[in-house]
Protein backbone atom coordinates (compact mmCIF):
# COMPACT_ATOMS: atom_id res chain seq x y z
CA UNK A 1 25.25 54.81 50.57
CA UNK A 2 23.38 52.87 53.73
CA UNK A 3 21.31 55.96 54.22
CA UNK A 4 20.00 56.24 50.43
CA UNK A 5 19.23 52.72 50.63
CA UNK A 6 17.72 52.76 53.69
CA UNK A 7 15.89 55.85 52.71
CA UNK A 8 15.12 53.99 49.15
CA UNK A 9 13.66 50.84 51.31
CA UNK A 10 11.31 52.77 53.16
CA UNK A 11 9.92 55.15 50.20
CA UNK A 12 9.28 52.10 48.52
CA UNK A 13 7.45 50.57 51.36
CA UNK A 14 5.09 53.84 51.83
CA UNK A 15 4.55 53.66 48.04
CA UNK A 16 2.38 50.68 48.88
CA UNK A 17 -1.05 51.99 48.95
CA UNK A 18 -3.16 50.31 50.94
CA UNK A 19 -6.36 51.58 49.66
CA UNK A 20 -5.65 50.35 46.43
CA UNK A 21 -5.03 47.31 47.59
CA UNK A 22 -7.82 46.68 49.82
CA UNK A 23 -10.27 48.03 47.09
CA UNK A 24 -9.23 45.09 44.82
CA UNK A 25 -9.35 42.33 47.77
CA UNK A 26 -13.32 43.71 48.07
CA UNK A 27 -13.48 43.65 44.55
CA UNK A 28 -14.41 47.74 44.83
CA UNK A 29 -13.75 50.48 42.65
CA UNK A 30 -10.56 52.51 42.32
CA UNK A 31 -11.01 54.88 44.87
CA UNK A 32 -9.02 57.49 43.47
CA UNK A 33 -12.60 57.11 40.60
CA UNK A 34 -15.10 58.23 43.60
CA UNK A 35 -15.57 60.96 46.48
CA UNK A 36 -12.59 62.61 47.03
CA UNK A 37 -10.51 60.67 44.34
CA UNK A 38 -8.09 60.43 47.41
CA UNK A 39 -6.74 57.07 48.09
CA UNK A 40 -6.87 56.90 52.25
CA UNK A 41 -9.35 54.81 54.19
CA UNK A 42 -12.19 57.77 54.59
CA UNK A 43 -12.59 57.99 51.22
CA UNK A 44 -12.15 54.04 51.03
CA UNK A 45 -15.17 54.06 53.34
CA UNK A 46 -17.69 56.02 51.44
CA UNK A 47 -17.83 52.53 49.76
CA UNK A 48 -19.94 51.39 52.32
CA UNK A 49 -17.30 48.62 52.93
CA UNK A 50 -15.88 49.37 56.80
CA UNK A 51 -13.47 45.88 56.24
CA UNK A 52 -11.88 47.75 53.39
CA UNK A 53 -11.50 51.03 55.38
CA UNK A 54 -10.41 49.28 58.43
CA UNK A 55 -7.68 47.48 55.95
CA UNK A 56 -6.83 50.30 54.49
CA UNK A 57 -6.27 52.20 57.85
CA UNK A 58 -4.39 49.64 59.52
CA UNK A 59 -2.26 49.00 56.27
CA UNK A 60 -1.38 52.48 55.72
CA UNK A 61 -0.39 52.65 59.49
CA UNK A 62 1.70 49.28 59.95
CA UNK A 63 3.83 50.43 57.36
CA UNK A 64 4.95 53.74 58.88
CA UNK A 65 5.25 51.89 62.00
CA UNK A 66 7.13 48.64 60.20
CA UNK A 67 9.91 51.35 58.13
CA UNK A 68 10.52 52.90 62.09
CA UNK A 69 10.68 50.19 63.74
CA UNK A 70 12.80 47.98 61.22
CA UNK A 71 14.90 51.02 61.17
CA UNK A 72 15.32 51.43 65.06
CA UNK A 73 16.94 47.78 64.88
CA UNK A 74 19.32 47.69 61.75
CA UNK A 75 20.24 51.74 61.89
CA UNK A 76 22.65 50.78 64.88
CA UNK A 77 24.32 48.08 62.55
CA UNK A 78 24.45 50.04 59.54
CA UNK A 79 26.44 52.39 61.59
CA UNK A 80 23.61 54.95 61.65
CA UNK A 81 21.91 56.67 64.42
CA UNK A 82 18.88 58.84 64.66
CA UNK A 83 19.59 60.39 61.67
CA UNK A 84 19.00 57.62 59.76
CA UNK A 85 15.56 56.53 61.96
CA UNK A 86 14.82 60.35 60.89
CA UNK A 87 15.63 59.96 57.23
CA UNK A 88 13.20 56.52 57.36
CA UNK A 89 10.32 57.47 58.89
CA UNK A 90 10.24 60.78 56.31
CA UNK A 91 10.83 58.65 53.49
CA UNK A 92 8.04 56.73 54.09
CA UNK A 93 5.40 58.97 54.74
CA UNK A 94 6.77 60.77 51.87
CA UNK A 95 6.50 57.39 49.47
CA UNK A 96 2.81 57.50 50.91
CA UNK A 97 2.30 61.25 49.91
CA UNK A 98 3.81 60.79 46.43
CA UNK A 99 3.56 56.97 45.21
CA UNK A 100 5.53 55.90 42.38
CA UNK A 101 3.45 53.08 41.77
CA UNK A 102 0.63 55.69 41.81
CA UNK A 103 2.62 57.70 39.39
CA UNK A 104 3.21 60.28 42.43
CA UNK A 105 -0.50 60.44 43.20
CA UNK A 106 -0.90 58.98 46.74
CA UNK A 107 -3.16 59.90 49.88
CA UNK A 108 -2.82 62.49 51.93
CA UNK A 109 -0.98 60.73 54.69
CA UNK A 110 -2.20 60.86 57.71
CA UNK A 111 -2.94 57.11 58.84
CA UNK A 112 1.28 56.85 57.53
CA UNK A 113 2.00 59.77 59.74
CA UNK A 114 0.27 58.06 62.83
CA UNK A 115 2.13 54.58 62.18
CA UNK A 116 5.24 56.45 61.89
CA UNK A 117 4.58 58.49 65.10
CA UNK A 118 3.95 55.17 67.55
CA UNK A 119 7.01 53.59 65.71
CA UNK A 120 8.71 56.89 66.87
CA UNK A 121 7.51 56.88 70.23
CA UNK A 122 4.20 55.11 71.58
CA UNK A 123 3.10 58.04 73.61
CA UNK A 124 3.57 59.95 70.69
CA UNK A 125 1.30 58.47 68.33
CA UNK A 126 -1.17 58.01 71.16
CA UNK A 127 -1.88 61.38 71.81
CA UNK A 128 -1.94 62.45 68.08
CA UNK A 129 -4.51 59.20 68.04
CA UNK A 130 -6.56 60.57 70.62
CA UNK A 131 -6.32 64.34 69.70
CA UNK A 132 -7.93 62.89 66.16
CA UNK A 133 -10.51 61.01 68.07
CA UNK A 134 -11.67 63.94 70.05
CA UNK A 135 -12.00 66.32 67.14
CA UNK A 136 -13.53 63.72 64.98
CA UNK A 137 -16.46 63.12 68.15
CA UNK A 138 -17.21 66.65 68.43
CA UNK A 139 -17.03 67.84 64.58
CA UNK A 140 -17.23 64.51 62.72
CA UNK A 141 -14.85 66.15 59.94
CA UNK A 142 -11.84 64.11 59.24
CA UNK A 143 -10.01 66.59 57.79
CA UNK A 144 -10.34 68.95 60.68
CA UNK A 145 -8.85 66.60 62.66
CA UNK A 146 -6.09 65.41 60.66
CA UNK A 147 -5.06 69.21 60.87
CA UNK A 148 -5.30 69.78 64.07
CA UNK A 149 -3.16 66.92 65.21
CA UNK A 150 -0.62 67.71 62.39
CA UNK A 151 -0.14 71.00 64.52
CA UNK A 152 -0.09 69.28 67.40
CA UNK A 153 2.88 66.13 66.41
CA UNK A 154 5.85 68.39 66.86
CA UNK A 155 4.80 69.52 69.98
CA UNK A 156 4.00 66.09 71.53
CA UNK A 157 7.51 64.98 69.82
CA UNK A 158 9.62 67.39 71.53
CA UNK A 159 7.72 66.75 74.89
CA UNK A 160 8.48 62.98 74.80
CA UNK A 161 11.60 63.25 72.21
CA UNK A 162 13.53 66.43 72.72
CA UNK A 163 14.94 68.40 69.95
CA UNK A 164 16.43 65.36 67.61
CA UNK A 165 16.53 64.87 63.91
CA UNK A 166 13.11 62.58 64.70
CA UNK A 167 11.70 65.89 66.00
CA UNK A 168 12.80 67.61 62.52
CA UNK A 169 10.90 64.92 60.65
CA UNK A 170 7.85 64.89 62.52
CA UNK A 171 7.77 68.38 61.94
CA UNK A 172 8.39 68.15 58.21
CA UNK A 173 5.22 65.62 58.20
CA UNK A 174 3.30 68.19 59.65
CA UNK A 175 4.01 70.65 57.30
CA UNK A 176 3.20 68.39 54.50
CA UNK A 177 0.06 67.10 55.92
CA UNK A 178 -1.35 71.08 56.52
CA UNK A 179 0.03 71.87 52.49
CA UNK A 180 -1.48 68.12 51.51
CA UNK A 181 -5.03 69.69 53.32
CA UNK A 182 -5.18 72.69 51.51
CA UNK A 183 -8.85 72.71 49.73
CA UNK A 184 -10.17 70.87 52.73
CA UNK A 185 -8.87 74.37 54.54
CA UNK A 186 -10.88 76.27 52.01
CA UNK A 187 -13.83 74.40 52.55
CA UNK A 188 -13.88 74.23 56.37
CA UNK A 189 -13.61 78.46 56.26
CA UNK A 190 -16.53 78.22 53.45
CA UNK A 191 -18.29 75.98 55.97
CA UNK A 192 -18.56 73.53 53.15
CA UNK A 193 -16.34 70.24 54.16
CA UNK A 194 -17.77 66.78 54.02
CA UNK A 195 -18.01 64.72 57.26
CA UNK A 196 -17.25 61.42 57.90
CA UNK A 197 -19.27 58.72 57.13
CA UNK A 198 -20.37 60.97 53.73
CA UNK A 199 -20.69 58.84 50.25
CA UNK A 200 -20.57 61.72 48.78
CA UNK A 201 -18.54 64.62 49.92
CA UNK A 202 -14.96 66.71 48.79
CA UNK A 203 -13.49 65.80 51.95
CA UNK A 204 -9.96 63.96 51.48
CA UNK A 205 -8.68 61.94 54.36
């Protein structure tokens, strides 16, 4: 019963979406109504509003991170262990992925995946960070490089981590993020994906 509720807590939590939110602070449209229809912070900035993208990003992250870390502290006096940490930090991405206040429609994840990564393990989420960064410099697609540091997580997890169940969940993120990227996959082989910075483009964050 502590798990589901923990695991309830934390989907909950990710189901908060951040673009949403930030798009009705700027007064902005929907921005599931525009670009890529997706609600993450690229597609937030093809508003022209960086303060709302920015938001957004850092919203979408700090929750990941928040559901770890809260987890981290109270999973000990539930009388969990990393199984339960595990179980948390999936359930939130996953309440990112598929909002119910979004009726199941949410973003594709990867600012959640990043927060839950450095709540995880700071070294962790550093190197995704930068492995994003570097892709994003050189090829300015943000899809591109969500992929290739979704292929990347599990292997900086089990290099800081081990094999735990945190390990199993990262990789479960992954594998979510590449099926979550599929048309952007399409369009990168058809050499027709969006880059950032685009108002107008089919590229999802």
């Amino acid at each position: 019963m502590t798990i589901l509720l923990f695991a309830l807590s934390a989907y909950l939590l990710g189901s908060v979406s951040f673009a949403v939110v930030s798009s009705w602070i700027f007064k902005l449209p929907d921005p599931r109504t525009y670009g890529s229809k997706n609600p993450g912070a690229t597609n937030v900035l093809r508003s022209g509003k960086k303060a709302a993208a920015v938001l957004t990003l850092v919203g979408d992250a700090g929750k990941g991170w928040l559901a770890v870390v809260l987890a981290q502290y109270y999973a000990p006096i539930g009388g969990l262990g990393n199984e339960g940490i595990a179980v948390v930090a999936l359930a939130v991405f996953l309440g990112h992925v598929f909002p119910v206040f979004l009726r199941f429609q949410g973003g594709k994840g990867v600012a959640t995946a990043v927060g839950v990564l450095l709540g995880l393990n700071p070294w962790v989420g550093l190197m995704a960070i930068v492995t994003w960064l570097l892709v994003a410099l050189i090829w300015r697609i943000s899809s591109l490089s969500a992929l290739v540091a979704a292929v990347l997580a599990p292997l900086y997890t089990v290099s800081m981590l081990g094999f735990e169940e945190s390990t199993l969940a990262v990789l479960c993120m992954s594998l979510v993020l590449v099926w979550r990227h599929q048309s952007n996959i399409v369009n990168l082989l058809a050499g027709k994906e969006g880059r950032i910075g685009e108002k107008k483009s089919s590229a999802p964050d």
